[in-house]
N, C-alpha and C. Protein backbone atom coordinates (compact mmCIF):
# COMPACT_ATOMS: atom_id res chain seq x y z
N UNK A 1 0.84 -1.17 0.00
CA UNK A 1 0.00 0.00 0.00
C UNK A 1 0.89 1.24 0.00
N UNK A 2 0.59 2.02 -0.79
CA UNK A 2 1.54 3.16 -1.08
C UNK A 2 1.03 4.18 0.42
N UNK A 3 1.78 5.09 0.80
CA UNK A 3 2.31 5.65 1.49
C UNK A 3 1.22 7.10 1.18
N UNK A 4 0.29 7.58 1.45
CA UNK A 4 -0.08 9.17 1.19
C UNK A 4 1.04 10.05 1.85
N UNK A 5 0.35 11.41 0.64
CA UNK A 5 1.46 12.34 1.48
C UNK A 5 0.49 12.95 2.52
N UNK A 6 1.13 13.70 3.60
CA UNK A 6 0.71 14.40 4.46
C UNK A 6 -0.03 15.66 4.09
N UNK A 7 -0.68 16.08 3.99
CA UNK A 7 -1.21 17.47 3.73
C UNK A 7 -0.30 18.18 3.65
N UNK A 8 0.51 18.51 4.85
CA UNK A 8 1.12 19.64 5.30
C UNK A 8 2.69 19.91 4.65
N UNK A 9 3.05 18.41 4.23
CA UNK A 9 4.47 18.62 3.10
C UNK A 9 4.03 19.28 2.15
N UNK A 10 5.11 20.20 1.56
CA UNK A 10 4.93 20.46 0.75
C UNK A 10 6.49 20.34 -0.09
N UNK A 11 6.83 20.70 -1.55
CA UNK A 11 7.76 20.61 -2.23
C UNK A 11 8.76 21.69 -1.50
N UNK A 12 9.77 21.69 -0.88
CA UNK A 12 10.66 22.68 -0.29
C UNK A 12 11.76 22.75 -1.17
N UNK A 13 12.10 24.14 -1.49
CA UNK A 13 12.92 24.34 -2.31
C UNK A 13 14.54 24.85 -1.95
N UNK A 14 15.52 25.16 -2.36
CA UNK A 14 16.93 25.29 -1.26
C UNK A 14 16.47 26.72 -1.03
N UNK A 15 15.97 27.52 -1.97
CA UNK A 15 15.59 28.98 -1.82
C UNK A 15 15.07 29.17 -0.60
N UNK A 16 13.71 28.24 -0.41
CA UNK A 16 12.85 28.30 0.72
C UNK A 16 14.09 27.92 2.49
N UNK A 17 14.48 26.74 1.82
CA UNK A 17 15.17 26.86 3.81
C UNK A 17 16.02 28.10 3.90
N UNK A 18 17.14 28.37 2.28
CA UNK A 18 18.13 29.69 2.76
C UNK A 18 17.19 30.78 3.78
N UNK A 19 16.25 30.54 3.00
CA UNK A 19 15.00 32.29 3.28
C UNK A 19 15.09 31.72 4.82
N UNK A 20 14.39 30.56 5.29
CA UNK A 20 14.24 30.40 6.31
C UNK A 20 15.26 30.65 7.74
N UNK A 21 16.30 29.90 6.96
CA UNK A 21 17.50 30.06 7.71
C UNK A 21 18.09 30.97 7.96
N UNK A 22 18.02 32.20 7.34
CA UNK A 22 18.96 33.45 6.79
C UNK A 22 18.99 34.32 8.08
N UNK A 23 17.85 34.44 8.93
CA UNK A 23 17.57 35.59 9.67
C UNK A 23 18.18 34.65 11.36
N UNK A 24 18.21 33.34 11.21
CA UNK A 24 18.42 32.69 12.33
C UNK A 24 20.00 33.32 12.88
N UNK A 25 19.82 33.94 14.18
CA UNK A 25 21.16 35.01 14.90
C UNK A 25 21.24 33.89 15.90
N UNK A 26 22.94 34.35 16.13
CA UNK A 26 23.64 33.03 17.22
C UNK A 26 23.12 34.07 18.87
N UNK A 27 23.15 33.34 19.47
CA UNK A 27 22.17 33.82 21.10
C UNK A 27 23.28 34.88 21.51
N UNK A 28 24.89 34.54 21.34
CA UNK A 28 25.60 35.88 22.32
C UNK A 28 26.36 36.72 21.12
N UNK A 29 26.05 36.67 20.03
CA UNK A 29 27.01 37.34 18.66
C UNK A 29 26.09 37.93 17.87
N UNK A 30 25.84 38.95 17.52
CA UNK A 30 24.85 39.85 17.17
C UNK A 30 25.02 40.08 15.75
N UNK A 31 25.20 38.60 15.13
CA UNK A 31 25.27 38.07 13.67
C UNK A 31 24.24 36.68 13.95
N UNK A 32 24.04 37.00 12.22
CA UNK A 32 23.54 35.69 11.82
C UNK A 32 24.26 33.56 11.85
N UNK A 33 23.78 33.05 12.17
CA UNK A 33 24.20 31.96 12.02
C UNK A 33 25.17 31.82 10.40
N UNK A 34 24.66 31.98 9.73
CA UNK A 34 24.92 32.09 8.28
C UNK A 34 26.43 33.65 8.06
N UNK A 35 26.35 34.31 8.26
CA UNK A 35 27.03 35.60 8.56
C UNK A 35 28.60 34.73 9.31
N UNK A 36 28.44 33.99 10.43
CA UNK A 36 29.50 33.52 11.27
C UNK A 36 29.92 32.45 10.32
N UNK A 37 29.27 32.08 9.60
CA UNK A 37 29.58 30.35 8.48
C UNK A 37 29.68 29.74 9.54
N UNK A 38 28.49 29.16 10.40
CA UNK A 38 28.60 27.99 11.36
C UNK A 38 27.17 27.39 10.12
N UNK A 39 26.62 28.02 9.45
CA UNK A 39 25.80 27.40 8.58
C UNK A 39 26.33 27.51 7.27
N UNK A 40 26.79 26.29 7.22
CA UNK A 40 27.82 25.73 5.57
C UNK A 40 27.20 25.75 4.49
N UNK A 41 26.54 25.21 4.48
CA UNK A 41 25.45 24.58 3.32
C UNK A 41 24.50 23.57 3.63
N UNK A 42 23.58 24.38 2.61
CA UNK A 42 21.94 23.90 2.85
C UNK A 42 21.78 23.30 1.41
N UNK A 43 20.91 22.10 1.18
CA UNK A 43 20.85 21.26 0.27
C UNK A 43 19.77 20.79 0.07
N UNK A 44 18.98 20.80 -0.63
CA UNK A 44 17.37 19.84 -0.38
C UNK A 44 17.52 18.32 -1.47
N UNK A 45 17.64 17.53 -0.68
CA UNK A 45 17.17 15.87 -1.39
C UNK A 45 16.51 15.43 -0.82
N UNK A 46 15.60 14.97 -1.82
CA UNK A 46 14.21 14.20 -1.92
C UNK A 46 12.78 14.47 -1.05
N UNK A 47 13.21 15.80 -1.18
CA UNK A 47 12.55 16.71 -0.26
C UNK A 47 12.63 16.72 1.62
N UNK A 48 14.13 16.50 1.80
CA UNK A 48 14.52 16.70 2.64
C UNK A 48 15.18 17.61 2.90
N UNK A 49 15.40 18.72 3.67
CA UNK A 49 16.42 19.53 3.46
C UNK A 49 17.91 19.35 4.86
N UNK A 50 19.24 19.52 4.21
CA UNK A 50 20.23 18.55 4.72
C UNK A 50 21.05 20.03 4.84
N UNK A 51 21.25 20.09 6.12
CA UNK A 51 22.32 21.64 6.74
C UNK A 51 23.81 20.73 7.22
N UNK A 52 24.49 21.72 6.49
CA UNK A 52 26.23 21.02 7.53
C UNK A 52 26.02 22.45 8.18
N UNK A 53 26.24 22.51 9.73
CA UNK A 53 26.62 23.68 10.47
C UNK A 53 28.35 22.90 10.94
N UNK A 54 28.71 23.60 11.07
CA UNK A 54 30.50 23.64 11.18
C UNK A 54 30.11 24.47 12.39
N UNK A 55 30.86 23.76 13.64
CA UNK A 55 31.36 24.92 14.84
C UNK A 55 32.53 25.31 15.16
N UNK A 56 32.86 26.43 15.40
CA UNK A 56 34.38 26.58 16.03
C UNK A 56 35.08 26.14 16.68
N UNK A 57 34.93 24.99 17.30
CA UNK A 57 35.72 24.24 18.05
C UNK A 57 35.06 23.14 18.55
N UNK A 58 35.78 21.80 18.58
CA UNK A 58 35.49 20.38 19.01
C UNK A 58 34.80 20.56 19.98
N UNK A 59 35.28 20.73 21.08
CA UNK A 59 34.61 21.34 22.59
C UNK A 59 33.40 21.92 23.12
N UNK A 60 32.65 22.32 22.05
CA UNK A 60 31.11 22.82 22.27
C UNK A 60 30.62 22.09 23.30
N UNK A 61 30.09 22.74 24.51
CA UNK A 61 29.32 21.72 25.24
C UNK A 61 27.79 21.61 24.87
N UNK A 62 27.40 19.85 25.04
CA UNK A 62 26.34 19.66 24.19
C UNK A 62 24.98 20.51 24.35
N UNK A 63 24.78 20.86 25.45
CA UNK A 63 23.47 22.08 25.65
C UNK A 63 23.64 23.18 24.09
N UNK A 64 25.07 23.92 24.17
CA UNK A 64 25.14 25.27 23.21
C UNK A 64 25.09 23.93 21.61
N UNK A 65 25.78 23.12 21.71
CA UNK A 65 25.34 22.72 20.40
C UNK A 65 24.21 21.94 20.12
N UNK A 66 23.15 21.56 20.81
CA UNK A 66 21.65 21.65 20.61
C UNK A 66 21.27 23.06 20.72
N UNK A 67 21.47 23.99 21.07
CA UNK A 67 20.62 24.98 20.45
C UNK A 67 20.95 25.52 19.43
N UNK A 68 21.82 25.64 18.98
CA UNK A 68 22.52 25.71 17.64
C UNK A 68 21.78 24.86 16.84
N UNK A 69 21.55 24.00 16.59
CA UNK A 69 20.96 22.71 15.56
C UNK A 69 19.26 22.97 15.56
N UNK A 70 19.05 23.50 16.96
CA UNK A 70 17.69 23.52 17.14
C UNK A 70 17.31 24.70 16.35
N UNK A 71 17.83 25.87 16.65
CA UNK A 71 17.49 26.92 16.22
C UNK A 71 17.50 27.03 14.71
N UNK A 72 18.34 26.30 14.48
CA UNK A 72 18.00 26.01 12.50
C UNK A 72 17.21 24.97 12.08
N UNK A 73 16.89 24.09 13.06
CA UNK A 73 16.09 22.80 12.54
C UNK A 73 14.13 23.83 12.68
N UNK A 74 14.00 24.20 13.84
CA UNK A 74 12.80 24.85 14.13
C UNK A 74 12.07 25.65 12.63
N UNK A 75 13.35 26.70 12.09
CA UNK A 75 12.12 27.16 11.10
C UNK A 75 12.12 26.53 9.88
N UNK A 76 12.86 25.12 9.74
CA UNK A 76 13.32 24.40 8.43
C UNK A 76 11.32 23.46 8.68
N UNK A 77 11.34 23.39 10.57
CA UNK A 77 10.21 22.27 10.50
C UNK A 77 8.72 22.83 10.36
N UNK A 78 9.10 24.50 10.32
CA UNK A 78 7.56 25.30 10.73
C UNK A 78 7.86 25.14 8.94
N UNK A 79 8.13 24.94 8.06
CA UNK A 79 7.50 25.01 6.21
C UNK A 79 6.86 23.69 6.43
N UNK A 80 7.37 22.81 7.24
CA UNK A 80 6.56 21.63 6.75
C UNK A 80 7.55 20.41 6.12
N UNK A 81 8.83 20.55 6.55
CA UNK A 81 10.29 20.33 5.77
C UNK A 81 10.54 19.26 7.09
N UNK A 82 11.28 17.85 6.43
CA UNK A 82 12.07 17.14 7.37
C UNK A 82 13.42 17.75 7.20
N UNK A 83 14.26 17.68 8.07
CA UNK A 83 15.51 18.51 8.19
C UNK A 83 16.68 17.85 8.91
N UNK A 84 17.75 17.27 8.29
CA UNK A 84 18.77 16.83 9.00
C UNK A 84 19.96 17.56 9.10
N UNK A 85 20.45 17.33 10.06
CA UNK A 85 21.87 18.62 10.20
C UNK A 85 23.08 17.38 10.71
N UNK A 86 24.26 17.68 9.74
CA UNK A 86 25.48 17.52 9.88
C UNK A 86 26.25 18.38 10.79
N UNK A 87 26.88 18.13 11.64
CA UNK A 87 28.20 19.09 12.28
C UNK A 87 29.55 18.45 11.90
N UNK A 88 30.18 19.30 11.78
CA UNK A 88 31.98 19.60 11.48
C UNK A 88 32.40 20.33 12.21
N UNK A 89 33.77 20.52 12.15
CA UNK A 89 34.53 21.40 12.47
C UNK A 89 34.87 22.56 12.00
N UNK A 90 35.10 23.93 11.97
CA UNK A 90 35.66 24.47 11.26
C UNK A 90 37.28 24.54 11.14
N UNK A 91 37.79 24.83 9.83
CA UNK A 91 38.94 24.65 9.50
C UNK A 91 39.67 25.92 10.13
N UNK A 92 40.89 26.55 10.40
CA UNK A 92 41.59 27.19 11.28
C UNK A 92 41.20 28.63 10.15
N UNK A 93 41.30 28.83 8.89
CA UNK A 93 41.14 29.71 7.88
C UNK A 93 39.36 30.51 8.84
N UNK A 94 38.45 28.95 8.76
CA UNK A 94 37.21 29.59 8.94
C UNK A 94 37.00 30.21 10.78
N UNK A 95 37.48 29.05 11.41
CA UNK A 95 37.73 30.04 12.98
C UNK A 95 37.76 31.03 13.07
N UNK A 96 39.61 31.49 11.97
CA UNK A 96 39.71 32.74 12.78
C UNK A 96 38.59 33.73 12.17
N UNK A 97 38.05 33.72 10.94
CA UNK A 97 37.04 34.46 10.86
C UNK A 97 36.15 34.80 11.56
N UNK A 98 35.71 33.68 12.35
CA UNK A 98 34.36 33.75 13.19
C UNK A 98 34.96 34.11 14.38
N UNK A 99 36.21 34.06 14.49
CA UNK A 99 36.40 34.59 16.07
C UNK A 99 36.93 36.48 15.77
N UNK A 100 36.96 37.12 14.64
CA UNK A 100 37.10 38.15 14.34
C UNK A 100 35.74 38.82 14.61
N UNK A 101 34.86 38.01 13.90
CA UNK A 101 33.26 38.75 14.02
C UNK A 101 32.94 38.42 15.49
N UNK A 102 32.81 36.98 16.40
CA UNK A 102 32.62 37.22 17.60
C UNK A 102 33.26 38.32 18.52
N UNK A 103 34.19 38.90 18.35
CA UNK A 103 35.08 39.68 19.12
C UNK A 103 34.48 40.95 18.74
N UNK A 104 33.89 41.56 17.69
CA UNK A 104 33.95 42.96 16.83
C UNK A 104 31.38 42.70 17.36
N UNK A 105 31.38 41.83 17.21
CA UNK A 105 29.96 41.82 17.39
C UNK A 105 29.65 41.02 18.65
N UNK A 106 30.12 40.96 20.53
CA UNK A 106 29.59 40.20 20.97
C UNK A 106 28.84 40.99 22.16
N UNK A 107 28.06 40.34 22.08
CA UNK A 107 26.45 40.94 22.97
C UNK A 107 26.65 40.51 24.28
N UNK A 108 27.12 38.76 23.98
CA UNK A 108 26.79 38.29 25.25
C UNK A 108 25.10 37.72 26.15
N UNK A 109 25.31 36.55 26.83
CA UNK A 109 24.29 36.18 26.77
C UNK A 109 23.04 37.15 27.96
């Protein structure tokens, strides 16, 4: 028996999560997730949409990196989108970037 779709899926496009994702700001850096490149790339297969977020360092304790994942998975799931997220590392090139903008933009929690 074939499988119906859900009402509420709909076709998600990479346009649609960027849009979604775009405005998502890190909690103590008064930039965007996307802005810091802790959000790599966004991808949609088979109408899934698939995020690598890269963090600045191995060491994240797991609370800050669930909200990190959460906070991009949340408006990927309000379209109606299944959403899986990859983490990496960032490479020493992309760090020091993000530790230039954390330093020049930090709010603090």
């Amino acid at each position: 028996m074939a499988k119906k779709a859900n009402w509420k899926e709909k076709e998600i496009t990479e346009e649609d999560a960027r849009k979604a994702i775009a405005e998502v700001k890190h909690p103590a850096i008064d930039r965007t997730l996307v802005d810091l490149r802790i959000v790599k790339d966004i991808k949609v297969k088979e109408g899934k949409v698939l995020v690598t977020m890269a963090l600045p360092f191995a060491g994240i304790p797991a609370q800050i990196r669930q909200y990190l994942v959460n906070s991009v998975s949340e408006p990927i799931k309000n379209l109606g989108a299944e959403i899986e997220v990859d983490l990496t590392i960032m490479n020493q090139d992309e760090q020091q970037a993000f530790l230039a903008m954390e330093q020049k933009s930090w709010r603090g929690l």
